[in-house]
Protein backbone atom coordinates (compact mmCIF):
# COMPACT_ATOMS: atom_id res chain seq x y z
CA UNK A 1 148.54 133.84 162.48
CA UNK A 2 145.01 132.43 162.51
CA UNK A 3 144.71 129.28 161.15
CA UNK A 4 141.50 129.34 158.48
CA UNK A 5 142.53 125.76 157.78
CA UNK A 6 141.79 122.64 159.81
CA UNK A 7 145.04 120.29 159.95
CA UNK A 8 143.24 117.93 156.88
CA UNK A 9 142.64 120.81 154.91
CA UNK A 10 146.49 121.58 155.59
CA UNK A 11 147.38 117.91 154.62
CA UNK A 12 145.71 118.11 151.41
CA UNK A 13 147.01 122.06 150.37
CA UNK A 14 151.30 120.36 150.95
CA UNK A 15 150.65 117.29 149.51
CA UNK A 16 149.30 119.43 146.73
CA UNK A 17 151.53 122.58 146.69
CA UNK A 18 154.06 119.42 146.21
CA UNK A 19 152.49 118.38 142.92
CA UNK A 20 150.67 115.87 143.60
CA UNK A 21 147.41 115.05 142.14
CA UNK A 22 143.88 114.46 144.09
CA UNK A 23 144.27 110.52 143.47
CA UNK A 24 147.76 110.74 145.07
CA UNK A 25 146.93 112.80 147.46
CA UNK A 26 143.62 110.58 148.46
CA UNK A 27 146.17 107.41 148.60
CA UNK A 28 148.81 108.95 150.89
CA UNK A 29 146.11 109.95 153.38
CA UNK A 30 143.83 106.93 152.75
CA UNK A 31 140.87 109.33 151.39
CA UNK A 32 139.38 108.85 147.86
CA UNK A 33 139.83 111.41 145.54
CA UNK A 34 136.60 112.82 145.83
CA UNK A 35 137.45 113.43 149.49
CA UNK A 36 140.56 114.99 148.48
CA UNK A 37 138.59 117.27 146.19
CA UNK A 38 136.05 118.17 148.16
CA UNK A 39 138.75 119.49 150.96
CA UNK A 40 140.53 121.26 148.20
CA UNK A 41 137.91 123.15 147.23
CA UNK A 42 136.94 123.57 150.96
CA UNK A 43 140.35 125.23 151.28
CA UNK A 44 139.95 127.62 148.28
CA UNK A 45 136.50 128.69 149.83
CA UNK A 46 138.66 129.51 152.80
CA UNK A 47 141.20 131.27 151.24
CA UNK A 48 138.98 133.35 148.91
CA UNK A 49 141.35 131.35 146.25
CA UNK A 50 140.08 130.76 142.68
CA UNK A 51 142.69 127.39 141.80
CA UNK A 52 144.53 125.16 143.54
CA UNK A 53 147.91 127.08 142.44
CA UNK A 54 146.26 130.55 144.16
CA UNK A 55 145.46 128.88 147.29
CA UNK A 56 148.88 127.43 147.72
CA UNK A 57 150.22 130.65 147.50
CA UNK A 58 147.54 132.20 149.24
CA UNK A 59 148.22 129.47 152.29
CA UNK A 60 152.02 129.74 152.17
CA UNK A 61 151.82 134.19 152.38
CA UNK A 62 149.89 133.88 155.29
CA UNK A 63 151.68 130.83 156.85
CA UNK A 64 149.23 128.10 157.12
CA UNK A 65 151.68 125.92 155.03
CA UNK A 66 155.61 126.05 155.09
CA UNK A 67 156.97 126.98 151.83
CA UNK A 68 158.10 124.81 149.11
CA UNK A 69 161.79 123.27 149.60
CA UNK A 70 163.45 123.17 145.94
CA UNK A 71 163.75 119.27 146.77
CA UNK A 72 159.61 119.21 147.34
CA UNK A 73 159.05 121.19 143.96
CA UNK A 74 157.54 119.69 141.42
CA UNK A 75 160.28 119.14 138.17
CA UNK A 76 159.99 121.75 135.42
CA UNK A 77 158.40 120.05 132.25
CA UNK A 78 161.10 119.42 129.54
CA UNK A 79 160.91 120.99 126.07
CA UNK A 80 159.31 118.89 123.39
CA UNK A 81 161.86 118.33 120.67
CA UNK A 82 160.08 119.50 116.92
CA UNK A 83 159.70 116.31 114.60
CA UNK A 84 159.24 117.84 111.15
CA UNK A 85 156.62 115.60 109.31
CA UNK A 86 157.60 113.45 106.46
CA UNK A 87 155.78 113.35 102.91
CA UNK A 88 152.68 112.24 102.83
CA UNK A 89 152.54 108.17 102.97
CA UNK A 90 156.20 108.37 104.51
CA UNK A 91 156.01 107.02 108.42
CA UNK A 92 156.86 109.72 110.89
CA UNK A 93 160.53 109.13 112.26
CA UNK A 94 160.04 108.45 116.07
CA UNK A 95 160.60 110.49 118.35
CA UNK A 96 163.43 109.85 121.18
């Protein structure tokens, strides 16, 4: 394995591969998100990756990063119940 990525740029591709965003990510490490950013994309330059999601994978194939543990994943969204709309000039009922 040769490591492309310096042990920050690492950092920043878990935290993110874990779903967290560049201003949680810059908070954990003490960066701002800026910083955060600009090591992302750093990492994508790297990896010839186009997105964050590509380099994750990109990093995890070739074993600069571990792989995800199902407890690290990020939840799957939950489907948005369908609120029919009312008449027009009749409040919405909320949703729950």
């Amino acid at each position: 394995m040769s490591n492309v990525l310096s042990p920050r740029l690492r950092q920043c591709l878990i935290l993110a591969s874990k779903g967290h965003t560049a201003v949680e990510i810059g908070f954990i490490l003490g960066l701002s998100y800026r910083t955060v950013n600009q090591y992302l994309s750093d990492a994508y330059k790297r990896l010839g990756a186009r997105n964050r999601m590509q380099a994750v994978a990109i990093a995890i194939q070739r074993g600069e990063i571990p792989p995800i543990a199902p407890e690290d994943a990020p939840p799957a969204p939950s489907p948005t119940p369908f609120v029919e709309p009312g008449p027009v000039g009749q409040p919405v009922p909320p949703c729950v």
